[in-house]
C-alpha atoms as a PDB file:
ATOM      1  CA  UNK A   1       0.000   0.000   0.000  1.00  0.00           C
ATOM      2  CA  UNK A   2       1.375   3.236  -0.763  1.00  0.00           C
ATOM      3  CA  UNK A   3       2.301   5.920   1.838  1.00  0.00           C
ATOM      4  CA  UNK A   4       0.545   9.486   1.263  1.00  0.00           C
ATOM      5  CA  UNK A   5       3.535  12.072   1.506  1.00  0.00           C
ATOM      6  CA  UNK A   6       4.258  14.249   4.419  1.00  0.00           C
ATOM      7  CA  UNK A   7       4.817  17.742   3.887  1.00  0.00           C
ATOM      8  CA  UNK A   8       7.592  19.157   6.315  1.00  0.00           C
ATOM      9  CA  UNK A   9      10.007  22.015   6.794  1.00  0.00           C
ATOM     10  CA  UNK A  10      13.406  21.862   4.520  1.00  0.00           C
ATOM     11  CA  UNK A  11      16.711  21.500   6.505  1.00  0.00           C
ATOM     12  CA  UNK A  12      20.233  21.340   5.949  1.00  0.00           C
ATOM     13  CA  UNK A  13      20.178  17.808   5.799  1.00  0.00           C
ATOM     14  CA  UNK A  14      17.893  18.136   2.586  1.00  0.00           C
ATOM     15  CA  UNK A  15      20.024  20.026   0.715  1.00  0.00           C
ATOM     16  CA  UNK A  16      21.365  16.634  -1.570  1.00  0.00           C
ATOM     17  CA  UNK A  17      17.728  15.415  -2.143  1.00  0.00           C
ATOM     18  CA  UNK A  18      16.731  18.899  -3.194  1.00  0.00           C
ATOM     19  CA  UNK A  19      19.785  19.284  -5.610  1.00  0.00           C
ATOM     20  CA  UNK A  20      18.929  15.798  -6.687  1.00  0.00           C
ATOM     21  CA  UNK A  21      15.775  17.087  -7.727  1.00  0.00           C
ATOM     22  CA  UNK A  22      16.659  20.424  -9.286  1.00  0.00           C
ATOM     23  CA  UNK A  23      19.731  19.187 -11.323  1.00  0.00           C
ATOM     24  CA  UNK A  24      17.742  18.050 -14.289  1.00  0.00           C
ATOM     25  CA  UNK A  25      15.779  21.298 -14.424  1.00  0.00           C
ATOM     26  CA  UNK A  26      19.067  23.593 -14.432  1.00  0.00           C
ATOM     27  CA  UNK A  27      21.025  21.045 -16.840  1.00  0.00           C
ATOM     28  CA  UNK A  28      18.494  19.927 -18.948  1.00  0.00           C
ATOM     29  CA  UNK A  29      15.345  22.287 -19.584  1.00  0.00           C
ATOM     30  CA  UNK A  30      14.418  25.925 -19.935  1.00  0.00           C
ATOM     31  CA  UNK A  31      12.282  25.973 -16.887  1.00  0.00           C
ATOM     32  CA  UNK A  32      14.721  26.987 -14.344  1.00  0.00           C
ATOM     33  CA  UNK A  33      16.817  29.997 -15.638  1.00  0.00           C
ATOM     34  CA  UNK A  34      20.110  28.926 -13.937  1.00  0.00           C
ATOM     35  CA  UNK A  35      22.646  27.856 -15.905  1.00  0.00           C
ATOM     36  CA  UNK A  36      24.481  26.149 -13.041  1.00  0.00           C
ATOM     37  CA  UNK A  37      23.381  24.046 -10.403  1.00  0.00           C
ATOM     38  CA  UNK A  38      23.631  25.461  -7.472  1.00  0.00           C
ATOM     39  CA  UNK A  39      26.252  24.266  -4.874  1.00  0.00           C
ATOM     40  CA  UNK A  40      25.378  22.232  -2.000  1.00  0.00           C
ATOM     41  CA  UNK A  41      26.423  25.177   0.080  1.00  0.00           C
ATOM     42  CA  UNK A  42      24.872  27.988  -1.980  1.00  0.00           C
ATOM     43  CA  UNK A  43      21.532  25.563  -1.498  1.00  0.00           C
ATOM     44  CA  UNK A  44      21.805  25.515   1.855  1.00  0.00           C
ATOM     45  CA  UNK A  45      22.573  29.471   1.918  1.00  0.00           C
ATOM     46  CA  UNK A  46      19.153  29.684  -0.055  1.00  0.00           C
ATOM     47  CA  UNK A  47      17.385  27.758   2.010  1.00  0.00           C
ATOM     48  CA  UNK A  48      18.168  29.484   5.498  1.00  0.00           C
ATOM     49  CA  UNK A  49      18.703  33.394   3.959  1.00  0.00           C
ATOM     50  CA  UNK A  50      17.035  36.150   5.479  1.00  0.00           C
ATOM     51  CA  UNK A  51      14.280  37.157   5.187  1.00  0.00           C
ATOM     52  CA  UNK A  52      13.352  34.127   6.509  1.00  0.00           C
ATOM     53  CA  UNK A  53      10.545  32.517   4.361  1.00  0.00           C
ATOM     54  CA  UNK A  54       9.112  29.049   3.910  1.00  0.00           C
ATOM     55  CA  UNK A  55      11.254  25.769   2.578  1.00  0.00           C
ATOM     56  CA  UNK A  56       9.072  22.893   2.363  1.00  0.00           C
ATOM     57  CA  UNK A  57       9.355  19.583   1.160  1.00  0.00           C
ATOM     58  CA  UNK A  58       6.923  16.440   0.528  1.00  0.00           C
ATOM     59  CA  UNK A  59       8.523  12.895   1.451  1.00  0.00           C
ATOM     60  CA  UNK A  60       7.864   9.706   1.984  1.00  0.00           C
ATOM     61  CA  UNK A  61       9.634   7.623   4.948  1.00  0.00           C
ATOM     62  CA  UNK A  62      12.500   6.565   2.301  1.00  0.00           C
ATOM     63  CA  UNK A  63      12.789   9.495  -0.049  1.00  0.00           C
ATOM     64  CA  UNK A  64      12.224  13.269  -0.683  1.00  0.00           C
ATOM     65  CA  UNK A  65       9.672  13.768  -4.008  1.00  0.00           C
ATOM     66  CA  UNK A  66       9.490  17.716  -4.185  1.00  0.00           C
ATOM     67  CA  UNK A  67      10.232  21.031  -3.118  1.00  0.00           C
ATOM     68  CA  UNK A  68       8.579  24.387  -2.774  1.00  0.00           C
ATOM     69  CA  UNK A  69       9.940  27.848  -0.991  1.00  0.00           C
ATOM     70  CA  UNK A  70       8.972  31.541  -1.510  1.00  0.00           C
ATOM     71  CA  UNK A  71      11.422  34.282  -1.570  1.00  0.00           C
ATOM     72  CA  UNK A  72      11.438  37.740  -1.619  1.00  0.00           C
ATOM     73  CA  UNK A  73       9.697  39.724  -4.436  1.00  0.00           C
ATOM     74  CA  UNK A  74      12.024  42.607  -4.916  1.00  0.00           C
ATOM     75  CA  UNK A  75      14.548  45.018  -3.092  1.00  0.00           C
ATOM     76  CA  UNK A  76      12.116  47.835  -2.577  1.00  0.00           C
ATOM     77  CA  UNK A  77      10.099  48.157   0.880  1.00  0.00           C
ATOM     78  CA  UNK A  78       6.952  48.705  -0.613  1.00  0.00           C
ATOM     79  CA  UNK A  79       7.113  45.061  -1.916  1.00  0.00           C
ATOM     80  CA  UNK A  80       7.826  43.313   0.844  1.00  0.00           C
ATOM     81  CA  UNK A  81       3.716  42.012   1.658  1.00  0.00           C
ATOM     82  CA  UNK A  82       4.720  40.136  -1.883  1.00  0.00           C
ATOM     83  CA  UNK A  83       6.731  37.208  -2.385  1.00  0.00           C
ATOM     84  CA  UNK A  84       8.248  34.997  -5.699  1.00  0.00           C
ATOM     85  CA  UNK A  85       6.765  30.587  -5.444  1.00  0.00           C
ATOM     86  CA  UNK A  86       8.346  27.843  -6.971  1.00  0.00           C
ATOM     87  CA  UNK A  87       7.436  24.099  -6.925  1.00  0.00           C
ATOM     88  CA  UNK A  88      10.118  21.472  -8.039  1.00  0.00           C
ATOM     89  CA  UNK A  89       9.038  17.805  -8.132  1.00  0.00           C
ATOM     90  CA  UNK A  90      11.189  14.643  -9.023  1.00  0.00           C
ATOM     91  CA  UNK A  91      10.125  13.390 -12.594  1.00  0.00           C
ATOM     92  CA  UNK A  92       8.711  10.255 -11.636  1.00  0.00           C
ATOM     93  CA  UNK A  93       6.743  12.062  -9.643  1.00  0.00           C
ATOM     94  CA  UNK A  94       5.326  14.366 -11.514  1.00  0.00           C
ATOM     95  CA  UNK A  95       1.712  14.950 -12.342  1.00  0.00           C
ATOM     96  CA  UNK A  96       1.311  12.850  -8.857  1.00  0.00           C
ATOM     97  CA  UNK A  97      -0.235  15.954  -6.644  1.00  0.00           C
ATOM     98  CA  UNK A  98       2.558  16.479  -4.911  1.00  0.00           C
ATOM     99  CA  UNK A  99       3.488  19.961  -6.393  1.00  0.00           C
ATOM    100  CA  UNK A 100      -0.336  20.940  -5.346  1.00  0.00           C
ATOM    101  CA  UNK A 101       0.116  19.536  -2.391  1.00  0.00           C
ATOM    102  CA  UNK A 102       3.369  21.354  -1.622  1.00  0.00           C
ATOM    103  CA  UNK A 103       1.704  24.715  -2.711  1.00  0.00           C
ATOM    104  CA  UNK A 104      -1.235  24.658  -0.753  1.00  0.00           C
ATOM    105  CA  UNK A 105       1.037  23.989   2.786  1.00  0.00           C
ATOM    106  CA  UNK A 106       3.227  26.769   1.573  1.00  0.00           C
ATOM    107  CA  UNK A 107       0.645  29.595   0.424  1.00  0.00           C
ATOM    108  CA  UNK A 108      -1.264  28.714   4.004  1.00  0.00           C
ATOM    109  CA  UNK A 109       2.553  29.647   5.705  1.00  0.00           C
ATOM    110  CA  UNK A 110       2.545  32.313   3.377  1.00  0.00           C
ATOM    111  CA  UNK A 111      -0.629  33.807   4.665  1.00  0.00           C
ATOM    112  CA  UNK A 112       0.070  33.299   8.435  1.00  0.00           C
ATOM    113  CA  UNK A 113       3.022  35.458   7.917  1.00  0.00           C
ATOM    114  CA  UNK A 114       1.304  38.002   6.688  1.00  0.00           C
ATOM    115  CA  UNK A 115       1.835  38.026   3.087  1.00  0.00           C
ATOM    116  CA  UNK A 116      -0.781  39.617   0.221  1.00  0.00           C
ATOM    117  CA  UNK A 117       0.464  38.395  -2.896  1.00  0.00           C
ATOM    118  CA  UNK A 118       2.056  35.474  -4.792  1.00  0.00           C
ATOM    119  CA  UNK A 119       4.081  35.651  -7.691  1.00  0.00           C
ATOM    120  CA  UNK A 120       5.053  32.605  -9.908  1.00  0.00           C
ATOM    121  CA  UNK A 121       7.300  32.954 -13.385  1.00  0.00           C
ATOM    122  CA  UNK A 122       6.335  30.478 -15.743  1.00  0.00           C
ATOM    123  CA  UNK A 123       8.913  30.057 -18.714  1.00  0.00           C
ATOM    124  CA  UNK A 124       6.499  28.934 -20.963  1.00  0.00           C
ATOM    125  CA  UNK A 125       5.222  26.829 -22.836  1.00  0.00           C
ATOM    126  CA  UNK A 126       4.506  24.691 -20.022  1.00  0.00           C
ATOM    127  CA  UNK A 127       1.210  23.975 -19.612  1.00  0.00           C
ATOM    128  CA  UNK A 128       1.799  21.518 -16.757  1.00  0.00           C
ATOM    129  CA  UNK A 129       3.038  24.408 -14.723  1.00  0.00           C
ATOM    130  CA  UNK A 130       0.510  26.502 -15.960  1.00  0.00           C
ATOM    131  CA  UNK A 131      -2.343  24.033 -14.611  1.00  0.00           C
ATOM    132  CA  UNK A 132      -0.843  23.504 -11.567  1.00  0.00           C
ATOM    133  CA  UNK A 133      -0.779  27.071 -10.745  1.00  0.00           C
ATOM    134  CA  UNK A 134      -4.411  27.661 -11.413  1.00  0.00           C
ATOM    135  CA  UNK A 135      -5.476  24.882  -9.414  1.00  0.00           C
ATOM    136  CA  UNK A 136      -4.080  27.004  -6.583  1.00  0.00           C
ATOM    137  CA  UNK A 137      -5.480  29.913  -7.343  1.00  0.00           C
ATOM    138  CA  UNK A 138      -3.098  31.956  -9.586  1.00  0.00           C
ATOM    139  CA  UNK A 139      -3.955  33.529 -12.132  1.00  0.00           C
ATOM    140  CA  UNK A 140      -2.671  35.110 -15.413  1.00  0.00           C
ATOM    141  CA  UNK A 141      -1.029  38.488 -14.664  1.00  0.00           C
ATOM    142  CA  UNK A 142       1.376  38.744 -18.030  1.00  0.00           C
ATOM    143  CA  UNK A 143       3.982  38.201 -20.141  1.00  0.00           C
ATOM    144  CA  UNK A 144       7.568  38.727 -20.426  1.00  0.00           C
ATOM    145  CA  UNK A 145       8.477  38.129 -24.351  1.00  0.00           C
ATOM    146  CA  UNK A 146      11.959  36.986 -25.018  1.00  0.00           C
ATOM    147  CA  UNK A 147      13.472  38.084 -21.535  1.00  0.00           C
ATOM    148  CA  UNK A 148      15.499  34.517 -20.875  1.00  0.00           C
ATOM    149  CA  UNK A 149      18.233  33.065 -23.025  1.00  0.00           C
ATOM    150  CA  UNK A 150      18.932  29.467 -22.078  1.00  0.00           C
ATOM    151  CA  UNK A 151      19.264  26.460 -24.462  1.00  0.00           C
ATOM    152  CA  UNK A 152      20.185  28.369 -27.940  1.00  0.00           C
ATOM    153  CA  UNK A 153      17.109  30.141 -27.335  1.00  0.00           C
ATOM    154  CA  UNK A 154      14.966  33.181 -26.588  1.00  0.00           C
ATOM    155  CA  UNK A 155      12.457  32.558 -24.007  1.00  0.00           C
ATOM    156  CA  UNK A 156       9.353  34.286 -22.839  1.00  0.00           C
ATOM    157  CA  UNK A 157       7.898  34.163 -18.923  1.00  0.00           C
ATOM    158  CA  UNK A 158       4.661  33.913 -18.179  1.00  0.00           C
ATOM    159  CA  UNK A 159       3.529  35.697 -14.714  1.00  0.00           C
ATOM    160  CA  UNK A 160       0.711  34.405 -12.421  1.00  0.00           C
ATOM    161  CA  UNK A 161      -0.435  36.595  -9.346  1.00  0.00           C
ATOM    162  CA  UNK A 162      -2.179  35.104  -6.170  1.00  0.00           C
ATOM    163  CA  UNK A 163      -4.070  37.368  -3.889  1.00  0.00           C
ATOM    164  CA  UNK A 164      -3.113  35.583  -0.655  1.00  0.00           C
ATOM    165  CA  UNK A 165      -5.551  38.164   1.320  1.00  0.00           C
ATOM    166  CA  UNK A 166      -7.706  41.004   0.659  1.00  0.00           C
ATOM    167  CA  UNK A 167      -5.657  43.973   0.886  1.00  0.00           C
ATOM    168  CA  UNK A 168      -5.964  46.096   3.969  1.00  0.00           C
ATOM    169  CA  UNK A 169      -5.576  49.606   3.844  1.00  0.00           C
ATOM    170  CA  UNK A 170      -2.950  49.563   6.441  1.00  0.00           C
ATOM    171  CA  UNK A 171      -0.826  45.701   6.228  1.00  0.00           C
ATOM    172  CA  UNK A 172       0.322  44.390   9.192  1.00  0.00           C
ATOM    173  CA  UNK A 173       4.489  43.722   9.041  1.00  0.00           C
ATOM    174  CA  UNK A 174       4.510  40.234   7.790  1.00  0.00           C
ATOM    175  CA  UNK A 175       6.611  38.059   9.900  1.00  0.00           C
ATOM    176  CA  UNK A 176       9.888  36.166   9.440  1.00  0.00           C
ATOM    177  CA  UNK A 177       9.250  32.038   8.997  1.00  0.00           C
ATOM    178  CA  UNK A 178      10.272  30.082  11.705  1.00  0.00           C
ATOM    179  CA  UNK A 179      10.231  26.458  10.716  1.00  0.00           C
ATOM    180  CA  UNK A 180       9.461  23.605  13.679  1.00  0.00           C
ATOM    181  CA  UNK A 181      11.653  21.762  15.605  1.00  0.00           C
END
């Protein structure tokens, strides 16, 4: 019988299972932008940087399947109720619910730390991406034509926005992540 995945906070200890993940999307697709994968120390810089926001990953007892964090928007103060998602899940796990059910656990941590808005960058096509998204609750919010060169080629990024709250008229600070344990 198959276990149902546990969703938990990232650690240090995660870092190889996360680069094992990731690896094939920097060396071998358009969908990440990084040329290089990441070092196992830059990975673990990543995952414990300041502002402190959400690392999660979904796992079984013997094995990690997927990834999702949020980090900061942009620079400026005035963004800093809004906040960049990504999802990474193994390829045989793929289409499996695990990126949805990574997303969901992270935009409800997003919310309880007082976030407003979501953003996701799409290099597209990708319609799996796409799909997933929606299901969350994103929606379209625009497109960057051409902005990405990876692979020979130009590519294009598609933006998604995702209201995490109705927006106040005076936000509340949102507050830095601190994972269990």
């Amino acid at each position: 019988m198959p276990v149902d995945p546990a969703v938990r906070a990232a650690t240090h200890a995660d870092v190889g299972s996360i680069l094992q993940i990731y690896a094939p999307y920097v060396a071998g697709t358009s969908i990440s932008f990084e040329c290089n994968v990441p070092s196992p120390e830059e990975m673990g810089r990543r995952i414990a940087a300041e502002p402190r926001l959400p690392w999660l990953v979904a796992e079984t007892p013997s094995e990690v399947l997927g990834y999702a964090y949020a980090y900061p928007h942009a620079d400026r103060a005035a963004y800093r109720w809004t906040v960049n998602c990504s999802v990474y899940v193994g390829a045989e796990r793929q289409r499996s619910g695990i990126g949805r059910l990574l997303y969901v656990r992270l935009l409800d941590e997003l919310r309880e730390l007082g976030y407003v808005c979501a953003v996701a960058r799409i290099t597209l096509p990708n319609q799996p991406s796409v799909r997933l998204h929606e299901s969350v609750g994103f929606t379209p919010a625009g497109k960057l034509k051409g902005v990405g060169f990876k692979g020979g080629k130009w590519h294009d990024v598609g933006l998604w926005e995702l209201h995490l709250a109705t927006h106040p008229a005076v936000p509340r600070e949102p507050t830095s992540w601190a994972p269990p344990g």
